[in-house]
Protein backbone atom coordinates (compact mmCIF):
# COMPACT_ATOMS: atom_id res chain seq x y z
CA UNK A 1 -5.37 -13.25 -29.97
CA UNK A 2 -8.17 -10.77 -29.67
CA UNK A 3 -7.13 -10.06 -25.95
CA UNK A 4 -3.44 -9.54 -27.10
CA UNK A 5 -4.45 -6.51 -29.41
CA UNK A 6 -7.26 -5.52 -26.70
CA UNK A 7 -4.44 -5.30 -24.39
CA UNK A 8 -1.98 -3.26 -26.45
CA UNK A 9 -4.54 -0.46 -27.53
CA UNK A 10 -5.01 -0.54 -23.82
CA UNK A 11 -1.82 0.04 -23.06
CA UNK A 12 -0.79 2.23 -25.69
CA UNK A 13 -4.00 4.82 -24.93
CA UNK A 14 -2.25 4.36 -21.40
CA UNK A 15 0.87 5.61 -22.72
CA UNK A 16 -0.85 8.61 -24.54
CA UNK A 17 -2.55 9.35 -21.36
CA UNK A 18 0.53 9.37 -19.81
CA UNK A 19 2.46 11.73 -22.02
CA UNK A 20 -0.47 14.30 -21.82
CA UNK A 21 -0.28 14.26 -18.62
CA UNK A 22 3.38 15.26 -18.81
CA UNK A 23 3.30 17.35 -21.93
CA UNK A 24 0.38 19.10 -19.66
CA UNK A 25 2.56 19.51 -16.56
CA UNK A 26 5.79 20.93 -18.44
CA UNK A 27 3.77 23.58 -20.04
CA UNK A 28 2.30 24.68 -16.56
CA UNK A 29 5.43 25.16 -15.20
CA UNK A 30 6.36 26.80 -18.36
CA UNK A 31 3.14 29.25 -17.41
CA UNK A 32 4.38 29.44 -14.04
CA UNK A 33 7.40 30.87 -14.85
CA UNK A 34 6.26 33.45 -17.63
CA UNK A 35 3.89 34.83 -15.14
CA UNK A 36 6.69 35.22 -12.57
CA UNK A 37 8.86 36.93 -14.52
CA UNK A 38 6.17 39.43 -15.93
CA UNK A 39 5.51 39.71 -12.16
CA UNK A 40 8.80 40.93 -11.23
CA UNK A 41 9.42 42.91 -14.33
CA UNK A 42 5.85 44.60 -13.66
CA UNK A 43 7.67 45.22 -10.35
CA UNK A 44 10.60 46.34 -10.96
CA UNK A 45 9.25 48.79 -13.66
CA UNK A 46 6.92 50.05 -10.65
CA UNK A 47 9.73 50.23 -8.69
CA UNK A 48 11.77 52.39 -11.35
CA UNK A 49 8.34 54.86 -11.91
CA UNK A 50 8.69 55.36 -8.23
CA UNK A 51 12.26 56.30 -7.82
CA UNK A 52 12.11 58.09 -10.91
CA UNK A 53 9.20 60.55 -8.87
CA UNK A 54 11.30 60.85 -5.51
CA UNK A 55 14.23 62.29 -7.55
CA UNK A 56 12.25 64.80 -9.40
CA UNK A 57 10.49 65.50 -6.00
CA UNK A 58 13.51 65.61 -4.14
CA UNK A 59 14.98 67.82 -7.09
CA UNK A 60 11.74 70.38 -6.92
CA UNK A 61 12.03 70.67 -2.87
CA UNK A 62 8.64 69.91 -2.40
């Protein structure tokens, strides 16, 4: 009986090990996909800054 309950804890820390693997993995991707949308909002404000400068250059004739 003892290795019956031995082998459910066993498999039950497997399970946990298991979901925190997957819990870990979904938030990653999660992390992933913040950071690539701060990267192309970063860009596209950078983007906006610089057209914003060629039209008041091009505006000044220098």
């Amino acid at each position: 009986m003892a290795d019956t309950i031995k082998g459910k804890i066993e498999d039950a820390g497997q399970a946990a090990k298991d979901a925190a693997k997957k819990a870990g993995e979904k938030i990653q991707d999660g992390a992933d996909k913040v950071a690539q949308k701060a990267a192309d909002a970063a860009h596209s404000a950078g983007q906006a800054a610089k057209d914003a400068g060629q039209k008041l250059k091009d505006k000044s004739g220098a």
